[in-house]
C-alpha atoms as a PDB file:
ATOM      1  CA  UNK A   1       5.204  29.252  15.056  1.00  0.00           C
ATOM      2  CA  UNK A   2       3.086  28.766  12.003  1.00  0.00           C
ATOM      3  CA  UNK A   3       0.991  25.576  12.219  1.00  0.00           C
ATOM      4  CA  UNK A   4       0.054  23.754   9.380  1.00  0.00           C
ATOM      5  CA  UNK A   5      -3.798  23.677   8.250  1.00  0.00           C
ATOM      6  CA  UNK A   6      -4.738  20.630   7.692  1.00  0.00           C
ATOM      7  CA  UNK A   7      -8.219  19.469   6.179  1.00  0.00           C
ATOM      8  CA  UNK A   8     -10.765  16.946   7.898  1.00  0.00           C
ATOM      9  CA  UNK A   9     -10.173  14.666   5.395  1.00  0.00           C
ATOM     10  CA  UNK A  10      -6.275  14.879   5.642  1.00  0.00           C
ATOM     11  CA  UNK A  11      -6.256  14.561   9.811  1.00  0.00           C
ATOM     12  CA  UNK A  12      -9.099  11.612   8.936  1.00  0.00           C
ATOM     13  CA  UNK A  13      -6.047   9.693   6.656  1.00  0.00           C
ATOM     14  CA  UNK A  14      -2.755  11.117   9.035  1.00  0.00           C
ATOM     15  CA  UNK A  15      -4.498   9.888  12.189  1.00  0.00           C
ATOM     16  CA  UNK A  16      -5.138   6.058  10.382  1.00  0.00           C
ATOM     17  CA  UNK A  17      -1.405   6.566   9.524  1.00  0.00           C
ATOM     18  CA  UNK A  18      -0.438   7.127  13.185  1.00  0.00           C
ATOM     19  CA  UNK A  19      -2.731   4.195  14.214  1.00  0.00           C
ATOM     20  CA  UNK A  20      -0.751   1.206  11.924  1.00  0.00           C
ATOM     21  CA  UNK A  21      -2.118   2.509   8.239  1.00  0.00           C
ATOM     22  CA  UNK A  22       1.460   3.065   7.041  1.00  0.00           C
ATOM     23  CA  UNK A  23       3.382   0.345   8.409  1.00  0.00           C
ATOM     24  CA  UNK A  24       0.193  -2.102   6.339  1.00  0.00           C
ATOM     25  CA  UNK A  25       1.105   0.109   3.158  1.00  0.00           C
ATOM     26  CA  UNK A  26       4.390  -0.923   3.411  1.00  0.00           C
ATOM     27  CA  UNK A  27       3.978  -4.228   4.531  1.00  0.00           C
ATOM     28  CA  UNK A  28       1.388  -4.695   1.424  1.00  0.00           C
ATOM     29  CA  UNK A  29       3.779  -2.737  -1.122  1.00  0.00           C
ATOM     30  CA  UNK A  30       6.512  -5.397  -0.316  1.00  0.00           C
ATOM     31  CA  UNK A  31       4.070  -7.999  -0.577  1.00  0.00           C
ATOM     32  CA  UNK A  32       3.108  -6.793  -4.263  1.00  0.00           C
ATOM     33  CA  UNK A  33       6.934  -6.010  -5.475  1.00  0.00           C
ATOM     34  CA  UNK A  34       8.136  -9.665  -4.082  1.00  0.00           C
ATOM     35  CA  UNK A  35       4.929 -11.291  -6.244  1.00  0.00           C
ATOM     36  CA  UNK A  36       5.835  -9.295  -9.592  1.00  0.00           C
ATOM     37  CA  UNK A  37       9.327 -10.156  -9.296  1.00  0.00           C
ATOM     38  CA  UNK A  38       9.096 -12.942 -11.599  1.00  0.00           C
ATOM     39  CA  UNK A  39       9.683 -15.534  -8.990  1.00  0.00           C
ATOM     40  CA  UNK A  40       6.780 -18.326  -9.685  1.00  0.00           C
ATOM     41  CA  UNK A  41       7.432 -20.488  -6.307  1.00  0.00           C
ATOM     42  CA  UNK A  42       7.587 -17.428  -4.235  1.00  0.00           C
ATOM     43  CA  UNK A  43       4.391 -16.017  -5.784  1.00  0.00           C
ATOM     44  CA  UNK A  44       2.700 -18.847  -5.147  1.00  0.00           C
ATOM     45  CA  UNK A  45       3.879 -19.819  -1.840  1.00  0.00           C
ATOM     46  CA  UNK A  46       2.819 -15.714  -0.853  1.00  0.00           C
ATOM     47  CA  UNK A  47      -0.652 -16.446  -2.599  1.00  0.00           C
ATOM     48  CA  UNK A  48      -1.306 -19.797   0.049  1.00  0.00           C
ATOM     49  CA  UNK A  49       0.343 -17.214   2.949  1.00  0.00           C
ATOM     50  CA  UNK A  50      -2.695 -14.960   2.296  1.00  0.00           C
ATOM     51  CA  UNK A  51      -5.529 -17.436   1.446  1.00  0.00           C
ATOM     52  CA  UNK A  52      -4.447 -19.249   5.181  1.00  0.00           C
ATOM     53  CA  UNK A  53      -4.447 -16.241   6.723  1.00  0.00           C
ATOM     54  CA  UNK A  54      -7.843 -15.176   5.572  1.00  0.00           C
ATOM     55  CA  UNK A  55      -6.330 -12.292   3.639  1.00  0.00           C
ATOM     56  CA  UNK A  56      -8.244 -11.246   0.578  1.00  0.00           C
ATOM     57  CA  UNK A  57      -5.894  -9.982  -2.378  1.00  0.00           C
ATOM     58  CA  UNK A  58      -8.404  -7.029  -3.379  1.00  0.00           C
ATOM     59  CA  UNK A  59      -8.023  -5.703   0.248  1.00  0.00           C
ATOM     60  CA  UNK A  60      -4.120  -5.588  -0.557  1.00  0.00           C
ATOM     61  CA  UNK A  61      -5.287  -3.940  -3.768  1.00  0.00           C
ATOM     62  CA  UNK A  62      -7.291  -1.355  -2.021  1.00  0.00           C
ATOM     63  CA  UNK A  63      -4.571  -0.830   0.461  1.00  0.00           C
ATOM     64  CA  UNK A  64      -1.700  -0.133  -1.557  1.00  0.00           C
ATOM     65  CA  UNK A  65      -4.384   2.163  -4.451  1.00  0.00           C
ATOM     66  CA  UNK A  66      -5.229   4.532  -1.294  1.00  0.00           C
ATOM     67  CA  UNK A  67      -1.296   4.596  -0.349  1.00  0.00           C
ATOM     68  CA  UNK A  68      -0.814   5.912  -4.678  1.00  0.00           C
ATOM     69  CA  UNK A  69      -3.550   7.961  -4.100  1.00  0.00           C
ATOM     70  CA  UNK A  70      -1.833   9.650  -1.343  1.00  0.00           C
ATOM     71  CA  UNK A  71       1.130  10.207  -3.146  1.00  0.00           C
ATOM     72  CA  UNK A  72       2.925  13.747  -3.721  1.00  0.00           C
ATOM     73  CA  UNK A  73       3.498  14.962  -7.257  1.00  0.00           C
ATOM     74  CA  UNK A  74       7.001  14.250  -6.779  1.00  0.00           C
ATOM     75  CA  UNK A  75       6.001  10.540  -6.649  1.00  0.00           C
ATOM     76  CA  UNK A  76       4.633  10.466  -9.888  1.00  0.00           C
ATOM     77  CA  UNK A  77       6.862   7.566 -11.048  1.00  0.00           C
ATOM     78  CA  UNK A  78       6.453   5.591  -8.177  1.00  0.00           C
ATOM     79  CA  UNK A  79       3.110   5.632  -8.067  1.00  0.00           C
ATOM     80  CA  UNK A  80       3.127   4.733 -11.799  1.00  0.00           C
ATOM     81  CA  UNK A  81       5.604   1.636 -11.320  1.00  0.00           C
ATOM     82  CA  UNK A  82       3.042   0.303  -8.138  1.00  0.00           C
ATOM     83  CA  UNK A  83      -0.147   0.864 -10.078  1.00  0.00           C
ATOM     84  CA  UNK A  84       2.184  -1.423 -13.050  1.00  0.00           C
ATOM     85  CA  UNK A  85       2.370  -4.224 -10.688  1.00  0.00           C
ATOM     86  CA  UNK A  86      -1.269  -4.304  -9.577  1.00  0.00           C
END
């Protein structure tokens, strides 16, 4: 069996994927598609969610950039469409 190499860096970002990172990229990618739907109320009513909650929008921002970053070249077009809606 032929392990993969892996760079610090890489193990760095898989371990804070194994520790909740990708489930709050996903959470925070739905959380940008349902506010550029078009939907006023809803984007609104998401906006008060997050300003209750203490949640700052540029740490959503920052979340879902690293998850783009981290994108394969096969994602090219998804990572285009997210970076649209930021």
């Amino acid at each position: 069996d032929r392990e993969l190499e892996v760079n610090e860096e890489e193990q760095l970002f898989l371990d804070r994927c194994d520790a909740g990172l990708f489930t709050l990229q996903q959470v925070d990618l739905i959380l940008v598609r349902l506010v550029n739907m078009g939907n006023r109320q809803a984007t609104e009513e998401i906006g008060k969610l997050m300003d209750v909650k203490g949640v700052k929008l540029e740490e959503i921002k920052q979340i879902v950039l690293e998850y783009c970053t981290n994108l394969g070249q096969e994602a090219q077009e998804e990572r285009g469409e997210v970076i649209s809606y930021l």
